[in-house]
Protein backbone atom coordinates (compact mmCIF):
# COMPACT_ATOMS: atom_id res chain seq x y z
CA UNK A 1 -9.10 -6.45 -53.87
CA UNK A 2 -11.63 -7.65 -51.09
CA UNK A 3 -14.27 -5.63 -49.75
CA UNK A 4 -14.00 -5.44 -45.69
CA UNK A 5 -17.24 -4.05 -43.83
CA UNK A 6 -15.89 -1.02 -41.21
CA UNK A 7 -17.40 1.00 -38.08
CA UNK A 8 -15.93 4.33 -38.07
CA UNK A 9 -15.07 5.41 -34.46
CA UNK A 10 -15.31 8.92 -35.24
CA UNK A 11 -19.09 9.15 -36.64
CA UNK A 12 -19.93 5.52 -35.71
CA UNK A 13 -21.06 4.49 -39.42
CA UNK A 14 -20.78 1.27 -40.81
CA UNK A 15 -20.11 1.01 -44.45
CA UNK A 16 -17.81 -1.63 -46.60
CA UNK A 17 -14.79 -0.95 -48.43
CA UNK A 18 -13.28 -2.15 -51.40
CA UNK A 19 -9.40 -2.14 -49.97
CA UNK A 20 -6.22 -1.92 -52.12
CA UNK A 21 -3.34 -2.90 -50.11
CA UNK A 22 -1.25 -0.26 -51.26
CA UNK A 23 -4.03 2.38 -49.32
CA UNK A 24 -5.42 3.53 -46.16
CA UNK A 25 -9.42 2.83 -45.34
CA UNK A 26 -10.99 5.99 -44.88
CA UNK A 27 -14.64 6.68 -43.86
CA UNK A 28 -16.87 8.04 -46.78
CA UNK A 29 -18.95 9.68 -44.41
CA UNK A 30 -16.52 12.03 -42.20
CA UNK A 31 -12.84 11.14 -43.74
CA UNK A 32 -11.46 9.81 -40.50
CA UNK A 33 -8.72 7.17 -40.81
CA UNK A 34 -9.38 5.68 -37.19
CA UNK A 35 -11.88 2.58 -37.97
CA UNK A 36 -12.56 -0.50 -36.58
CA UNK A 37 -12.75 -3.96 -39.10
CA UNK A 38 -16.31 -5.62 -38.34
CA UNK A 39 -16.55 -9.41 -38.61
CA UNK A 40 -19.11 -10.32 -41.16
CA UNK A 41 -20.70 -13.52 -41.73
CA UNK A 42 -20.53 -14.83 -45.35
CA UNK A 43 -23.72 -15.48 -47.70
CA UNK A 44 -24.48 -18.63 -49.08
CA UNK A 45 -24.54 -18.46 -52.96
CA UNK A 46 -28.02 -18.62 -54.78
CA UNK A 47 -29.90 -21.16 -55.57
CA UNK A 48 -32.67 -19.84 -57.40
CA UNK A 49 -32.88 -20.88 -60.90
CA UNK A 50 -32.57 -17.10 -62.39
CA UNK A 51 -29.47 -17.01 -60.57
CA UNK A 52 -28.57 -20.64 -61.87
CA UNK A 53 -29.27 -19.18 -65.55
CA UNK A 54 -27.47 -15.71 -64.71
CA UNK A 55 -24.24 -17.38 -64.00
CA UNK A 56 -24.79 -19.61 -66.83
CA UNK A 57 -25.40 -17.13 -69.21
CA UNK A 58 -22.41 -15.34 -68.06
CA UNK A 59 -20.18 -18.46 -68.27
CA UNK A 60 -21.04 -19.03 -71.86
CA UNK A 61 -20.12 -15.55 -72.61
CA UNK A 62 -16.52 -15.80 -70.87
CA UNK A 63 -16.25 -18.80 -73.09
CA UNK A 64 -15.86 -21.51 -70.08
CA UNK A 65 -17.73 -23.94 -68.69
CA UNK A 66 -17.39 -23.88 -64.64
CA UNK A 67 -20.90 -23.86 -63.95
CA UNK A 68 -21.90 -26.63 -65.54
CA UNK A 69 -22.71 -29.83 -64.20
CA UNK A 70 -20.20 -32.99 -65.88
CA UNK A 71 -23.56 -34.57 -67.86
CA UNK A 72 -24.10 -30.75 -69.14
CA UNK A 73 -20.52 -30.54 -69.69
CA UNK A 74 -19.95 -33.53 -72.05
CA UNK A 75 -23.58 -32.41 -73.84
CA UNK A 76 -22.21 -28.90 -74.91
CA UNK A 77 -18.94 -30.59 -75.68
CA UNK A 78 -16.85 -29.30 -72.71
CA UNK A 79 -14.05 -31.42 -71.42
């Protein structure tokens, strides 16, 4: 399910969405269905080591090793 950013033409609010493709966008603010899809640019991922550590951490937890370089791969024993 992606999130889309919207401006609503009725109240002229921007807000983001997370959109099923089985439903109908709908402005939080006033309910109206008539909405316009913004373009958004996308962010770069983070680079800062608590970030780094974060996904790490999170990695180890799911029981996989994706964010691990090949050198820290073959250290914890990862293919």
């Amino acid at each position: 399910m992606p999130i889309y950013d919207y401006r609503c033409k009725t109240c002229d609010r921007r807000f983001e969405l997370l959109v099923r493709s089985s439903t109908a966008p709908q402005c939080p603010h006033c309910g109206s269905t008539e909405l316009d899809k913004c373009v958004t640019a996308p962010a770069a991922p983070g680079r800062s080591k608590a970030l780094i550590a974060s996904a790490r951490k999170q990695a180890r937890q799911e029981g996989h090793f994706s964010n691990y370089s090949a050198a820290e791969k073959r250290r914890l024993g990862g293919k």
